[in-house]
N, C-alpha and C. Protein backbone atom coordinates (compact mmCIF):
# COMPACT_ATOMS: atom_id res chain seq x y z
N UNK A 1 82.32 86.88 101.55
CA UNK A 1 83.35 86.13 102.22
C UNK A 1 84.66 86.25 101.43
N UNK A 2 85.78 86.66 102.25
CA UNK A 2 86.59 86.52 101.76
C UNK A 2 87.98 85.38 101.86
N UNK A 3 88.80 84.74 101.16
CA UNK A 3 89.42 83.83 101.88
C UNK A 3 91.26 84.14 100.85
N UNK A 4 91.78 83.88 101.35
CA UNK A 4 93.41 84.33 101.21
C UNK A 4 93.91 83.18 100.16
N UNK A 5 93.95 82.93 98.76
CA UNK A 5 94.09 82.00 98.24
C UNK A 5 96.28 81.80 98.49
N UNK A 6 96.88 82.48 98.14
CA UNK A 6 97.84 82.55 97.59
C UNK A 6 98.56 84.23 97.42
N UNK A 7 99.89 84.05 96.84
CA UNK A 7 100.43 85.49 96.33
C UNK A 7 100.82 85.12 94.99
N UNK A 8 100.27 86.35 94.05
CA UNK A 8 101.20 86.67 92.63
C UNK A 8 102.34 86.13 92.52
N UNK A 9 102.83 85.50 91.94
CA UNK A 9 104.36 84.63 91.55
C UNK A 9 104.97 85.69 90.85
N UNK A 10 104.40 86.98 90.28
CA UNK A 10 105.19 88.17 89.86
C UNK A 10 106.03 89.09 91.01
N UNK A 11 104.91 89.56 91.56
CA UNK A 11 104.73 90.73 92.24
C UNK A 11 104.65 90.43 93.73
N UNK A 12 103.91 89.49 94.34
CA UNK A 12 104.24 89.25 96.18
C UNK A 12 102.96 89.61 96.00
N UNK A 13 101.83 90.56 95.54
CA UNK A 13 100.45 90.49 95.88
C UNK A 13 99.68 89.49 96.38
N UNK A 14 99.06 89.77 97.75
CA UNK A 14 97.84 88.59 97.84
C UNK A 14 96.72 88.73 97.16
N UNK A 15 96.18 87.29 96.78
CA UNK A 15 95.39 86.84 95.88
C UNK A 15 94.24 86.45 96.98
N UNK A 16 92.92 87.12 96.81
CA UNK A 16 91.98 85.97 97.85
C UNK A 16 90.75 85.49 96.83
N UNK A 17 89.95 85.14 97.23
CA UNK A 17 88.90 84.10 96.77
C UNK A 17 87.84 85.04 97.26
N UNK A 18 87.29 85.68 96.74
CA UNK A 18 86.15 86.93 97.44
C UNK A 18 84.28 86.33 96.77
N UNK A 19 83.59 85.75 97.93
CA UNK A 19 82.74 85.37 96.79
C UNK A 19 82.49 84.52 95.77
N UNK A 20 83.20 83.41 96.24
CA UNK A 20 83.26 82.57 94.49
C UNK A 20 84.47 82.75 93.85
N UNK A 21 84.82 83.94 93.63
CA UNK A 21 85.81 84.20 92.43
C UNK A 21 87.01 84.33 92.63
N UNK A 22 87.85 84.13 91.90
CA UNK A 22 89.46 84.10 92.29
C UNK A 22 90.10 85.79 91.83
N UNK A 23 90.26 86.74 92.37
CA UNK A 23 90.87 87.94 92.26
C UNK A 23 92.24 87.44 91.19
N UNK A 24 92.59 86.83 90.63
CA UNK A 24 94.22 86.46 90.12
C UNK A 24 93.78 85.43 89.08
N UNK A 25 94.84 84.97 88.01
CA UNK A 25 94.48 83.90 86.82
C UNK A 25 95.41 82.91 87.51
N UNK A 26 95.16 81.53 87.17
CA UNK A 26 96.27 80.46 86.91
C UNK A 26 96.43 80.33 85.51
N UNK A 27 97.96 80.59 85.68
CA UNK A 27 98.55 80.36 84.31
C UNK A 27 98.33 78.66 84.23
N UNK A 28 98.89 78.68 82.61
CA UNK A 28 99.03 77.40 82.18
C UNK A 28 99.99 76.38 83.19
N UNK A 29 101.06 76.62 83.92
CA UNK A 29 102.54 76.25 84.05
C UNK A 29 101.90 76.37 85.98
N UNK A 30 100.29 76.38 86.26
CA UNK A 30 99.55 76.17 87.38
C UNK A 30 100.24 77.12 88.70
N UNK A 31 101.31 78.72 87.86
CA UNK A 31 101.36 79.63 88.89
C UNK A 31 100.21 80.32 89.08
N UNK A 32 99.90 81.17 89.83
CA UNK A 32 98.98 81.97 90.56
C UNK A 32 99.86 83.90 90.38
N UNK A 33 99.03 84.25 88.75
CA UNK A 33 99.23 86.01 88.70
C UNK A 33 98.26 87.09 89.13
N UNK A 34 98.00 88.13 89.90
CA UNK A 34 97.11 89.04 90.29
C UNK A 34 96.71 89.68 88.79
N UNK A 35 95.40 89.97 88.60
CA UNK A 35 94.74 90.40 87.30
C UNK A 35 96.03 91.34 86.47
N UNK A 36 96.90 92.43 87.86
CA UNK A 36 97.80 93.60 86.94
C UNK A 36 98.78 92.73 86.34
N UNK A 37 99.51 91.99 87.01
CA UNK A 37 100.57 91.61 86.44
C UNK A 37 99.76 90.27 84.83
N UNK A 38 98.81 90.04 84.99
CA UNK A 38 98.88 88.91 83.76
C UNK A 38 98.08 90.15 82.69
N UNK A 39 97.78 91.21 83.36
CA UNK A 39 97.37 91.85 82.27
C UNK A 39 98.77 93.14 81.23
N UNK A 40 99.64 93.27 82.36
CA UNK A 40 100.48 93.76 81.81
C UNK A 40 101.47 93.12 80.43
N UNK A 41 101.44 91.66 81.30
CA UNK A 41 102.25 90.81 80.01
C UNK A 41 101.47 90.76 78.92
N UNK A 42 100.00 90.79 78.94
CA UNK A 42 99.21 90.42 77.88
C UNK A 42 99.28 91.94 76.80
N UNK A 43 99.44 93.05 77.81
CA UNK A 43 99.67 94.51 76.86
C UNK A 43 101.18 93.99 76.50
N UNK A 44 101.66 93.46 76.92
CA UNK A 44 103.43 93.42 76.40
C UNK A 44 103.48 92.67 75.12
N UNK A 45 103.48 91.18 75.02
CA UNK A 45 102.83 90.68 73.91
C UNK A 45 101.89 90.96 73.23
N UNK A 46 101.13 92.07 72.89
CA UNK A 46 100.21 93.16 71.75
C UNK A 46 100.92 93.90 71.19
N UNK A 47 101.68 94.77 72.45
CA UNK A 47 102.84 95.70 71.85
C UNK A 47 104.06 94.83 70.67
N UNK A 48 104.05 93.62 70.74
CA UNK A 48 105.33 93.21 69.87
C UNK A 48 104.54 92.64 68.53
């Protein structure tokens, strides 16, 4: 089952709920990021 939670607060991606699981993180600050974009910041802050 799939269900349409929301979009990425980065990027405009939809986020759905597939199964239980949320395709996207909630940040701390309770936005809604798709796995690429919170994983990109997380390579960004490694890189520094």
């Amino acid at each position: 089952m799939e269900e349409l939670v929301g979009t990425c607060k980065r990027c405009g991606k939809k986020i759905y709920c597939q199964d239980g699981f949320l395709d996207g993180v909630v940040r701390e600050d309770k936005t809604l990021v798709c796995f690429d974009c919170d994983q990109k910041k997380e390579t960004h802050i490694a890189d520094t």
